[in-house]
C-alpha atoms as a PDB file:
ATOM      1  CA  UNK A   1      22.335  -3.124  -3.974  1.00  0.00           C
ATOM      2  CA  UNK A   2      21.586  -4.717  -0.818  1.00  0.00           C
ATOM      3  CA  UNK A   3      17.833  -4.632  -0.111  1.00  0.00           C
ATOM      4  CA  UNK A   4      15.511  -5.477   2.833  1.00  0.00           C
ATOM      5  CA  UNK A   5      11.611  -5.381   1.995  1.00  0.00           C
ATOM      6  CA  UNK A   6       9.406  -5.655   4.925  1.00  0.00           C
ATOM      7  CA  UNK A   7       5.687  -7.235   4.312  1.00  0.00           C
ATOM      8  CA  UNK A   8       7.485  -8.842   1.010  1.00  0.00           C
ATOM      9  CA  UNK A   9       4.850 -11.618   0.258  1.00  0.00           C
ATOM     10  CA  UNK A  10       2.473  -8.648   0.082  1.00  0.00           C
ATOM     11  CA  UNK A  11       0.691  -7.951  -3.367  1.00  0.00           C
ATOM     12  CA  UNK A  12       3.778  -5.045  -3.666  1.00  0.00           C
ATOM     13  CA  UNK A  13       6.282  -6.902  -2.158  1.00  0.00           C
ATOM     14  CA  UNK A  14       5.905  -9.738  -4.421  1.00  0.00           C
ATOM     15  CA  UNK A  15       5.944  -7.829  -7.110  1.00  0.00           C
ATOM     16  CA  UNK A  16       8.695  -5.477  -6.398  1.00  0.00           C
ATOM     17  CA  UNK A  17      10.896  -8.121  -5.567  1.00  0.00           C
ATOM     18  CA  UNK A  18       9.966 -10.535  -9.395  1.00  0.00           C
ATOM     19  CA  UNK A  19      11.057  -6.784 -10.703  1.00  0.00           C
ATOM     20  CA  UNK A  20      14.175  -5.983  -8.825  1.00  0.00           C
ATOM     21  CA  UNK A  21      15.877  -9.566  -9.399  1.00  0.00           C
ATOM     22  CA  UNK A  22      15.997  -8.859 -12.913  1.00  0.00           C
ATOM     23  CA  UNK A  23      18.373  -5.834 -12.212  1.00  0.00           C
ATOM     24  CA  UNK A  24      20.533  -8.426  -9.960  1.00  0.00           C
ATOM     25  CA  UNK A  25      19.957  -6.853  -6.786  1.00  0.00           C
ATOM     26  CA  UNK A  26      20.694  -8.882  -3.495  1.00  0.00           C
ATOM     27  CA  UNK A  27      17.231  -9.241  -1.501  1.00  0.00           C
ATOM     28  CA  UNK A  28      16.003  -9.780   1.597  1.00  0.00           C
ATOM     29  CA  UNK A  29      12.364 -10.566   2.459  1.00  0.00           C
ATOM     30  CA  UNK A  30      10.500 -10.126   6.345  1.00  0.00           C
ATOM     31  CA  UNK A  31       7.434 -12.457   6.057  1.00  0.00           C
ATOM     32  CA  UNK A  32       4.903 -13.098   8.475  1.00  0.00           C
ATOM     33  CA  UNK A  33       3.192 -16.653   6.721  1.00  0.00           C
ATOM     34  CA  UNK A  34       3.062 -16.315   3.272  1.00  0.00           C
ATOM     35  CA  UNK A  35       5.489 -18.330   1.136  1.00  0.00           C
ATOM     36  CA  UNK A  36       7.401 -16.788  -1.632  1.00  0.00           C
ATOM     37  CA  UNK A  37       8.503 -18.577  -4.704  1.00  0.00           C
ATOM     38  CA  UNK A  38      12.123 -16.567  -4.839  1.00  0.00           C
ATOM     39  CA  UNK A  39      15.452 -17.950  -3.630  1.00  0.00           C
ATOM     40  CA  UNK A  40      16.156 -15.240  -1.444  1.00  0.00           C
ATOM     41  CA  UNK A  41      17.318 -14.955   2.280  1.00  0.00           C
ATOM     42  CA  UNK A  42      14.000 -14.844   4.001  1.00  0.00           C
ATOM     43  CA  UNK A  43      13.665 -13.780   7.760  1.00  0.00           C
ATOM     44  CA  UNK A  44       9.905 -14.949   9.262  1.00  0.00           C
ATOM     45  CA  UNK A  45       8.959 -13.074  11.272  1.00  0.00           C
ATOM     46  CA  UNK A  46       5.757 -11.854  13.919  1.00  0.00           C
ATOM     47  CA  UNK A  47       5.817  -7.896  13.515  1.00  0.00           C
ATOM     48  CA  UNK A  48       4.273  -7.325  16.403  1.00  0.00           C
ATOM     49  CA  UNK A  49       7.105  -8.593  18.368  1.00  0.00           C
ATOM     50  CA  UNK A  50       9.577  -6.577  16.236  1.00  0.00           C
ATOM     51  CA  UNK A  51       9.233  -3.322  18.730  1.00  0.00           C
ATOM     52  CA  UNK A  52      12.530  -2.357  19.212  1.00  0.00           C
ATOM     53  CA  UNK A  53      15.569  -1.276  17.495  1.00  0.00           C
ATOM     54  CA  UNK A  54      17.522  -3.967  18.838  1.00  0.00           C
ATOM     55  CA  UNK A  55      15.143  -6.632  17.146  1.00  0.00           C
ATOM     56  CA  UNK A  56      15.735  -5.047  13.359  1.00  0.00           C
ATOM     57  CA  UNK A  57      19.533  -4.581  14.066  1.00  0.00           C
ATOM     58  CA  UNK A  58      20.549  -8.195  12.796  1.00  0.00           C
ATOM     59  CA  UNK A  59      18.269  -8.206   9.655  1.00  0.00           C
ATOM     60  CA  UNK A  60      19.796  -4.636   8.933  1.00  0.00           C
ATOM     61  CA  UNK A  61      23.898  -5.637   8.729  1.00  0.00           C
ATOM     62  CA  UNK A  62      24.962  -5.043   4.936  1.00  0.00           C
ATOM     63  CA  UNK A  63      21.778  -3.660   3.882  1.00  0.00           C
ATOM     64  CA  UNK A  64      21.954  -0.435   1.784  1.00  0.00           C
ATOM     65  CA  UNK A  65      18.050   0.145   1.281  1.00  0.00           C
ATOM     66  CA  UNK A  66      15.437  -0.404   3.084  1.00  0.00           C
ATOM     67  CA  UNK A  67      11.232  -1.098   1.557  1.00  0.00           C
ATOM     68  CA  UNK A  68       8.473  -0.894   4.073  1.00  0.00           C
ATOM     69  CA  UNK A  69       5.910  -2.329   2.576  1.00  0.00           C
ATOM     70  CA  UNK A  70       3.911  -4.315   5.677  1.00  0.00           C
ATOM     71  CA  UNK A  71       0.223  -3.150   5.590  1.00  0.00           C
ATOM     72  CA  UNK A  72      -3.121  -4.547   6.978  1.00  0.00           C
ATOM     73  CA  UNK A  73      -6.527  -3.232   5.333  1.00  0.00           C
ATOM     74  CA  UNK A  74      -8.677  -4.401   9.063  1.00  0.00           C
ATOM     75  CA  UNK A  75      -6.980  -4.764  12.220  1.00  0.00           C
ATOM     76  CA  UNK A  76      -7.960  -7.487  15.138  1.00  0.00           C
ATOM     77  CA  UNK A  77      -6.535  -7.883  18.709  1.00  0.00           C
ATOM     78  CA  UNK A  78      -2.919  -8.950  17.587  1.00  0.00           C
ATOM     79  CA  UNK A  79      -2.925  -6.575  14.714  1.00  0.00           C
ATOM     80  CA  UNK A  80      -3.942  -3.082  15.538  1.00  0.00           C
ATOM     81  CA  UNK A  81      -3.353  -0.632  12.926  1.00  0.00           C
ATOM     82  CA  UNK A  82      -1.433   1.546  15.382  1.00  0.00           C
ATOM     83  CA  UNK A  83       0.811  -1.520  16.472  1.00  0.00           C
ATOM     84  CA  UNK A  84       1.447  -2.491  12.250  1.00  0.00           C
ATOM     85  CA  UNK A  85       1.769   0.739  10.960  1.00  0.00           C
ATOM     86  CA  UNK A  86       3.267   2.799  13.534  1.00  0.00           C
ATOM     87  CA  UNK A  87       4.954   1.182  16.077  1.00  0.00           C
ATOM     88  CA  UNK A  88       6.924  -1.745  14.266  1.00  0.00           C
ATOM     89  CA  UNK A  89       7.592   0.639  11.313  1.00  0.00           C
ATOM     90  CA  UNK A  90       9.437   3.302  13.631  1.00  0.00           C
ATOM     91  CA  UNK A  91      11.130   0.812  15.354  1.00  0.00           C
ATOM     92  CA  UNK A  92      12.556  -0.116  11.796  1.00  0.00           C
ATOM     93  CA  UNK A  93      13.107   3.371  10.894  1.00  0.00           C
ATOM     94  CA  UNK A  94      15.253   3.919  14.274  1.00  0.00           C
ATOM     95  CA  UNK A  95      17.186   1.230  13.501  1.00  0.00           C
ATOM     96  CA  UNK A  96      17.713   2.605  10.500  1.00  0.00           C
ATOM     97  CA  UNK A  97      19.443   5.309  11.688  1.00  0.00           C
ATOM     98  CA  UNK A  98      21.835   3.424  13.927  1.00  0.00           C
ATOM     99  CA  UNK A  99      23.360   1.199  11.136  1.00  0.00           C
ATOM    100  CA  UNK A 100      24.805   1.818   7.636  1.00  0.00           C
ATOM    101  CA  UNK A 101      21.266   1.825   6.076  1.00  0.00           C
ATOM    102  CA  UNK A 102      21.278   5.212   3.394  1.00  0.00           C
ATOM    103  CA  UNK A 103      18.120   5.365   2.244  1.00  0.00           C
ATOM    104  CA  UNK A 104      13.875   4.541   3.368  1.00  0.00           C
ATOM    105  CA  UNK A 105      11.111   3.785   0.827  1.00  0.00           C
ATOM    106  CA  UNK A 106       7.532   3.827   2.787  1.00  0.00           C
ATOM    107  CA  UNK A 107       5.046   2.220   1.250  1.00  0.00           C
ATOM    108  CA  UNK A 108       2.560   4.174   2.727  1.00  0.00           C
ATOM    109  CA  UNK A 109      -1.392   5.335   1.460  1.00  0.00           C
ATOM    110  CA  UNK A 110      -3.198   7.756   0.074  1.00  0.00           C
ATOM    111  CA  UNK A 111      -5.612   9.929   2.140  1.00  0.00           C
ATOM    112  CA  UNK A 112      -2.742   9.144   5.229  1.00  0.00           C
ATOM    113  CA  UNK A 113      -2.202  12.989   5.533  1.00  0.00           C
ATOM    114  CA  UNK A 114      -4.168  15.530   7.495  1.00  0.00           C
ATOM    115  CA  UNK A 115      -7.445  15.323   6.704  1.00  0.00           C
ATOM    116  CA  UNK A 116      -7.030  11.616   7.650  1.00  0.00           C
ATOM    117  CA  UNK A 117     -10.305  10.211   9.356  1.00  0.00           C
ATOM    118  CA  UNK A 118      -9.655   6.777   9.926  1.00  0.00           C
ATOM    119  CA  UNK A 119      -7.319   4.808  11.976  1.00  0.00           C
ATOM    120  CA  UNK A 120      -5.704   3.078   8.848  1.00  0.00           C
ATOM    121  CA  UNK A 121      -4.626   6.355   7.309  1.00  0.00           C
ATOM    122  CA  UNK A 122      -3.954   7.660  10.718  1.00  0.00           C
ATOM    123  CA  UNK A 123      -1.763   5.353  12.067  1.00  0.00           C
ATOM    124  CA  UNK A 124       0.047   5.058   8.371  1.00  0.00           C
ATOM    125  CA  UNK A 125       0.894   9.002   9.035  1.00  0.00           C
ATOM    126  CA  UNK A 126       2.272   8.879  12.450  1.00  0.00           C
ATOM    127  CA  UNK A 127       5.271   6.476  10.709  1.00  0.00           C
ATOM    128  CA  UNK A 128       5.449   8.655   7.836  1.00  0.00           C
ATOM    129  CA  UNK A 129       6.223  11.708  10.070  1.00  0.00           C
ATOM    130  CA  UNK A 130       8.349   9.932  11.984  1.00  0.00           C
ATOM    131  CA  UNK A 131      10.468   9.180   8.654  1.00  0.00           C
ATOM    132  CA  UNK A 132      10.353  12.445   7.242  1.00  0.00           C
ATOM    133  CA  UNK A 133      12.208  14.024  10.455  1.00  0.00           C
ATOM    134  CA  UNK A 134      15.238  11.213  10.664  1.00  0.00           C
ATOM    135  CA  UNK A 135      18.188  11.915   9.109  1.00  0.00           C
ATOM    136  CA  UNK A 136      17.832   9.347   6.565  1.00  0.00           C
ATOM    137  CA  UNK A 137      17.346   9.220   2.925  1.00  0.00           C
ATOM    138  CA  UNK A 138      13.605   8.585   2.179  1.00  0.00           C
ATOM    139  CA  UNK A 139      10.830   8.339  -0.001  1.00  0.00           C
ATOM    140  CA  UNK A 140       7.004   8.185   1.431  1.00  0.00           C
ATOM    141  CA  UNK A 141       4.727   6.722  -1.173  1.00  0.00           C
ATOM    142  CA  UNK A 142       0.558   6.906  -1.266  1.00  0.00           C
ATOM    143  CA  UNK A 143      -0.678   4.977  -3.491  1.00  0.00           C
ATOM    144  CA  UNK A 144      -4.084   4.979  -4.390  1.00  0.00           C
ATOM    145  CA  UNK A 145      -6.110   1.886  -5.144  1.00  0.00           C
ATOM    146  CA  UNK A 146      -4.003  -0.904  -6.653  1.00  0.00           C
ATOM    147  CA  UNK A 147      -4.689  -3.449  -9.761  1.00  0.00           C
ATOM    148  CA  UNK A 148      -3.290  -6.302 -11.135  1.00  0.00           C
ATOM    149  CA  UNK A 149      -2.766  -9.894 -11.325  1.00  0.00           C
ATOM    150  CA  UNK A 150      -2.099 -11.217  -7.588  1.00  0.00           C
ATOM    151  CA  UNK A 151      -4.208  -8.642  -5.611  1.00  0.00           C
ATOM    152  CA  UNK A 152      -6.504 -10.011  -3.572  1.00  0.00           C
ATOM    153  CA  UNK A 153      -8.925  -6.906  -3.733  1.00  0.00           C
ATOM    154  CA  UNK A 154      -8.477  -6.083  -7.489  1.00  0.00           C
ATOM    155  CA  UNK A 155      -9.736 -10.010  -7.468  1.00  0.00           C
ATOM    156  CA  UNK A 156     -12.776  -9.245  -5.716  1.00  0.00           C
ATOM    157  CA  UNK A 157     -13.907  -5.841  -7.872  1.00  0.00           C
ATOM    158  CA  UNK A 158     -13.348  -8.165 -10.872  1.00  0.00           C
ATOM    159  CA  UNK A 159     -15.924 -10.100  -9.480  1.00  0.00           C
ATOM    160  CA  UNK A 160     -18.111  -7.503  -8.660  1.00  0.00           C
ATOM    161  CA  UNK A 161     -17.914  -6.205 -11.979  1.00  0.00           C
ATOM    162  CA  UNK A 162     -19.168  -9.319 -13.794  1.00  0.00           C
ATOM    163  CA  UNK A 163     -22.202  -9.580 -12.168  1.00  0.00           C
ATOM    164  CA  UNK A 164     -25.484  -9.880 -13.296  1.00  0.00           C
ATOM    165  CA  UNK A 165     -26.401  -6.526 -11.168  1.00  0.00           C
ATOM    166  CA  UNK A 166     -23.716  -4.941  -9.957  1.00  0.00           C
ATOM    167  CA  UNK A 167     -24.257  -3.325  -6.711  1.00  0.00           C
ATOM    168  CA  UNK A 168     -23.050   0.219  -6.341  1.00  0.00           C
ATOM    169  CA  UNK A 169     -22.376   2.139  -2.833  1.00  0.00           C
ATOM    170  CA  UNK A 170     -24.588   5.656  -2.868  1.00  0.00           C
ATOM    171  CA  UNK A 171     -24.698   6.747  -6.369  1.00  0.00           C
ATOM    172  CA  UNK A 172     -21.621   5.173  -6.834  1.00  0.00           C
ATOM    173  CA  UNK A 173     -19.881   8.467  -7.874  1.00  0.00           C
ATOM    174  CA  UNK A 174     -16.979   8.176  -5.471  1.00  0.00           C
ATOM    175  CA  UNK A 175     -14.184   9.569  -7.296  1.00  0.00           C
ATOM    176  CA  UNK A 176     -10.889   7.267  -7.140  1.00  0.00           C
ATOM    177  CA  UNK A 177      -7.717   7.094  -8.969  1.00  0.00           C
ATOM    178  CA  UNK A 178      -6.786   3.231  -9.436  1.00  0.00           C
ATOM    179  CA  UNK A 179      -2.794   2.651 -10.486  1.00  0.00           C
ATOM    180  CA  UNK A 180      -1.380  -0.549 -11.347  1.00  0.00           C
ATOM    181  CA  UNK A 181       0.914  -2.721  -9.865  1.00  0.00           C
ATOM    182  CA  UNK A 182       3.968  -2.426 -12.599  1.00  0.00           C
ATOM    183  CA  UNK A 183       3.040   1.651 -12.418  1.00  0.00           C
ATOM    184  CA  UNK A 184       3.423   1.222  -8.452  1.00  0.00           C
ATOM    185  CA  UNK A 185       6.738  -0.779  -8.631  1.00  0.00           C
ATOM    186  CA  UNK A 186       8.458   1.346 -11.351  1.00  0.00           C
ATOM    187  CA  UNK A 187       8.053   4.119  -8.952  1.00  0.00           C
ATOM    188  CA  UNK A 188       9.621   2.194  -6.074  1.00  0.00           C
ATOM    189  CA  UNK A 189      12.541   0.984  -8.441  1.00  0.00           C
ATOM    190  CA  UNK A 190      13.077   4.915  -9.285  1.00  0.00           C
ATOM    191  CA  UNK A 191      13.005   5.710  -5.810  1.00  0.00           C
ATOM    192  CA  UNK A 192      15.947   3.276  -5.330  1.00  0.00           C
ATOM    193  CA  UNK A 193      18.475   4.931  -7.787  1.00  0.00           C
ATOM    194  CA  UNK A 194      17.349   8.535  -7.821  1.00  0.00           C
ATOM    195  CA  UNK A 195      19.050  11.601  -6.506  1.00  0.00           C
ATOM    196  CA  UNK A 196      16.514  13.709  -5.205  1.00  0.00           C
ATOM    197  CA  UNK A 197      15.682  12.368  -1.835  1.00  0.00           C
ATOM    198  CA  UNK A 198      13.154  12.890   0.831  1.00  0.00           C
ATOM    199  CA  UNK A 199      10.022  13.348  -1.287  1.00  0.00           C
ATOM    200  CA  UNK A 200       6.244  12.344  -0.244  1.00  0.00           C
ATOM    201  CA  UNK A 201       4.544  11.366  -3.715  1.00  0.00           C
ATOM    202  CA  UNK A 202       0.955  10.462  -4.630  1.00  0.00           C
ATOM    203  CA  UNK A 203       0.998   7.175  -6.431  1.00  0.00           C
ATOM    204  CA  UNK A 204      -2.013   6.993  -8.539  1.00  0.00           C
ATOM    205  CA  UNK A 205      -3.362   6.894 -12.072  1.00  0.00           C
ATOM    206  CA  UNK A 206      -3.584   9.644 -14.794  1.00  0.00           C
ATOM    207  CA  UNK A 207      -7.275   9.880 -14.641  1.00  0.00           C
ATOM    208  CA  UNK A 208      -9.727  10.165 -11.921  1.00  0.00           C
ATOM    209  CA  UNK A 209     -13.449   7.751 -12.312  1.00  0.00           C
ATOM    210  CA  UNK A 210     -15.872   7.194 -10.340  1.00  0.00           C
ATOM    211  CA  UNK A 211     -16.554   3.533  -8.853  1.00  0.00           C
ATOM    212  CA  UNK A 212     -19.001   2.784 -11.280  1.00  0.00           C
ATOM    213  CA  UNK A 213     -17.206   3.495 -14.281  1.00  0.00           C
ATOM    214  CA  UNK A 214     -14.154   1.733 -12.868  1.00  0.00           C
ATOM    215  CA  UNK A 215     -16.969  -1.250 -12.790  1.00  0.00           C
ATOM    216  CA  UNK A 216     -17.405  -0.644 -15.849  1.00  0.00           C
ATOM    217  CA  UNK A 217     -13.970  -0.882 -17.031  1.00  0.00           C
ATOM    218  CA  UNK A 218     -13.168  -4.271 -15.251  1.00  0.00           C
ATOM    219  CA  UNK A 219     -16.002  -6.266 -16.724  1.00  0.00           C
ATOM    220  CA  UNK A 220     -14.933  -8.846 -18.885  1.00  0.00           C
ATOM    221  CA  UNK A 221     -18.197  -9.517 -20.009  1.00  0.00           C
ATOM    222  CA  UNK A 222     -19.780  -8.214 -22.816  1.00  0.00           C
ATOM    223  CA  UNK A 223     -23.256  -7.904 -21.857  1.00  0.00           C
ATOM    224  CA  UNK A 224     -23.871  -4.408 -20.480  1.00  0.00           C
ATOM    225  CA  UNK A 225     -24.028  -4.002 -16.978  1.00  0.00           C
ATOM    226  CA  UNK A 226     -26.909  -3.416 -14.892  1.00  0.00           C
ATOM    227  CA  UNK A 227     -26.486  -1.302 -11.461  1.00  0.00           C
ATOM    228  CA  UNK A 228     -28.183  -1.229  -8.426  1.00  0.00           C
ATOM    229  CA  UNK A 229     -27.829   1.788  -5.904  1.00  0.00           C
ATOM    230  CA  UNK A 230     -27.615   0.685  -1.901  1.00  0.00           C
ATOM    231  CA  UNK A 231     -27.660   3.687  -0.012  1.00  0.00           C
ATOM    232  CA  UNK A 232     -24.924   4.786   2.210  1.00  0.00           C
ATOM    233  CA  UNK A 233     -26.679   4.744   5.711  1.00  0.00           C
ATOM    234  CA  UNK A 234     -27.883   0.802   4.699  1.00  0.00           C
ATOM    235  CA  UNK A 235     -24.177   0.272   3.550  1.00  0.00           C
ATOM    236  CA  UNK A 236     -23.119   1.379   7.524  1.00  0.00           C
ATOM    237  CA  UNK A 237     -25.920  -0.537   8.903  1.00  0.00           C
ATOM    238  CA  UNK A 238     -25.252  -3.890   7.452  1.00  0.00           C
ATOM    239  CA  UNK A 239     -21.154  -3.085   8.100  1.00  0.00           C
ATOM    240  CA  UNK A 240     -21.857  -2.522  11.858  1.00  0.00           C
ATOM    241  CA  UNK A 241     -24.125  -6.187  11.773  1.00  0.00           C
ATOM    242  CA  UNK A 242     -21.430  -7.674  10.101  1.00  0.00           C
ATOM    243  CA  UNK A 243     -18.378  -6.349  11.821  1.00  0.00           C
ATOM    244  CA  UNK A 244     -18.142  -9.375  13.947  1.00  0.00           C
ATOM    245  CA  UNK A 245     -16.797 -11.443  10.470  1.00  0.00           C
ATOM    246  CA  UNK A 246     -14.026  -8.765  10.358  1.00  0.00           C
ATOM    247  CA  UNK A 247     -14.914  -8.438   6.319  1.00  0.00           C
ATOM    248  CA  UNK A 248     -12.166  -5.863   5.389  1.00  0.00           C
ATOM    249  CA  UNK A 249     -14.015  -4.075   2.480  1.00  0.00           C
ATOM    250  CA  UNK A 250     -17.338  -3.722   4.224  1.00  0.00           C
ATOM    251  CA  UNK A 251     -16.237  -2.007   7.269  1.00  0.00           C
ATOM    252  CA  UNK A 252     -17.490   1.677   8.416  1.00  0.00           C
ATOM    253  CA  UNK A 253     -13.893   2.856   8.073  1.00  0.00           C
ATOM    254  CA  UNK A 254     -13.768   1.786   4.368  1.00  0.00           C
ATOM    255  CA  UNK A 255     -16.858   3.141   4.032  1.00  0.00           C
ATOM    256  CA  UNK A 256     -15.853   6.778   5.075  1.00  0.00           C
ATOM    257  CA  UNK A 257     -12.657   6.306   2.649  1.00  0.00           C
ATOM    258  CA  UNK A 258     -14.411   5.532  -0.145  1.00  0.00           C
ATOM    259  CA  UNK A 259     -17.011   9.114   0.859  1.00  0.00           C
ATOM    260  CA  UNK A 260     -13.645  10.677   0.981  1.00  0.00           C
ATOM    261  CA  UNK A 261     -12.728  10.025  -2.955  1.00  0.00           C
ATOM    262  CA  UNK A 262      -9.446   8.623  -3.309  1.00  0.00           C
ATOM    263  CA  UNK A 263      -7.603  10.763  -5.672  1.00  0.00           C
ATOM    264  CA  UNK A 264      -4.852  13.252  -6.025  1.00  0.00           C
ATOM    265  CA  UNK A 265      -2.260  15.438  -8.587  1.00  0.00           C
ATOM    266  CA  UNK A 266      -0.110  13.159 -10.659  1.00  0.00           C
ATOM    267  CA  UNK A 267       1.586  16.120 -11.868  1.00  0.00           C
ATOM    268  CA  UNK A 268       4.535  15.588  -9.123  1.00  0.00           C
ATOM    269  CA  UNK A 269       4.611  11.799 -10.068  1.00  0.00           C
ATOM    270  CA  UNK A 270       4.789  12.456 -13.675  1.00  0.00           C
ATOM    271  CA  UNK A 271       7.569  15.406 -12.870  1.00  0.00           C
ATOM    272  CA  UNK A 272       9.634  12.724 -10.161  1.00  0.00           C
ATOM    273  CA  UNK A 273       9.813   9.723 -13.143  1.00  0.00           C
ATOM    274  CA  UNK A 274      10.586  11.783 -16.222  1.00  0.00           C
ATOM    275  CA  UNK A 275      13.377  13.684 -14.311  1.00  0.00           C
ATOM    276  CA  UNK A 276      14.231   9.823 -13.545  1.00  0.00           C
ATOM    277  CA  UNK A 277      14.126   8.330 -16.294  1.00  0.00           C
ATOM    278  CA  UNK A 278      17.359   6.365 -17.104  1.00  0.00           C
ATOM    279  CA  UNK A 279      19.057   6.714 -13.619  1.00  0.00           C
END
């Protein structure tokens, strides 16, 4: 197949697109900066300036599925969450519509539904409502939090983990539901081929944890760890000092996710790959 993946030198992207040139698909990558180490055709691009149909109408000729994976974790002045995750996304998804393009994978997030709270997951569900109302074939994936070699957050909670004291936000209960990379791709590659269309699915693990004993589970060293508790309302004080650096894990708004737990039903995911299996 013919396939265009938006945000490809992502920590999905390029790992979606490793996977899918094994099964000799033709791809297409939209990158903003980021190199990528494939010989593909490779459009670079500024999304911001990709608002309307007419600019995705060239990249779209021949293309039989389309991957939106673009995705910021903190926005700034020329990347606001509602511009990158709503705006350029339906712009895409109108386009869409107008050419040959069959089916829509969004590569969206979990928590972007109605209890959202935060701009990130907000403006991630104004695209995914757009999609699920076009007459296209499409898939809307959450995933929870990712892992695996490449991400650049997984990186840092490796880190974390190996510390002499690790520090923990609260009581470091938060539930969450982490899901790796090859788990998160396989979906996306099932997505591709399967029947059953226009599904929203919760990406995540098998098990729910709480931060700390995903902490636990990273560190590669065998001492045991030692913990340290920094309560919430310091946590938002020192995120509100520090907002000026624009550090995207210590912001208020990841703060509030993380209160929110991060988890959800595999059942559905379990039922959507087994009935999948072999396609």
């Amino acid at each position: 197949m013919n396939i265009l993946i938006t945000g490809a030198s992502g920590f999905v992207g390029r790992n979606l697109i490793e996977s899918l040139l094994k099964s000799n698909h033709s791809i297409t990558g939209c990158i903003h900066k980021s190199e990528l180490p494939f010989n593909i055709k490779i459009f670079k691009l500024d999304f911001t300036q990709m608002l309307k149909i007419t600019d995705w109408l060239p990249l779209l000729i021949g293309i039989d599925v389309v991957i939106n994976c673009v995705g910021i974790i903190s926005e700034n002045r020329k990347h606001p969450f509602n511009v990158m995750h709503h705006l350029v996304p339906v712009a895409l998804f109108k386009a869409c519509e107008k050419t040959r393009v069959k089916r829509v994978i969004q590569v969206s997030a979990l928590g972007a539904d109605k209890s959202a709270l935060v701009a990130f997951h907000k403006s991630k569900k104004l695209a995914d409502d757009y999609l699920s109302n076009t007459s296209l074939e499409w898939f809307i994936l959450r995933p929870s939090l990712l892992y695996g070699k490449g991400g650049k957050s997984f990186k840092l909670f490796k880190r974390l983990s190996n510390l002499p004291f690790i520090p923990l936000v609260g009581d470091g209960q938060q539930l969450i539901q982490p899901v790796s990379i090859k788990r998160m791709v396989a979906v996306i590659e099932k997505c591709i081929e399967a029947k059953q269309t226009n599904l929203i699915l919760d990406v995540v693990g098998n098990k729910a944890i709480s931060y700390k004993q995903w902490m636990q589970q990273l560190r590669s060293k065998k001492s045991s760890p030692r913990f340290f508790k920094v309560p919430m309302k310091l946590m938002r004080f020192f995120a509100g000092l520090l907002s000026p650096l624009q550090l995207p894990l210590l912001s208020r708004a990841n703060l509030t996710m993380l209160e929110q737990n991060n988890v959800a039903n595999v059942v559905p995911l379990n039922v959507f790959l087994e009935i999948n299996k072999g396609e």
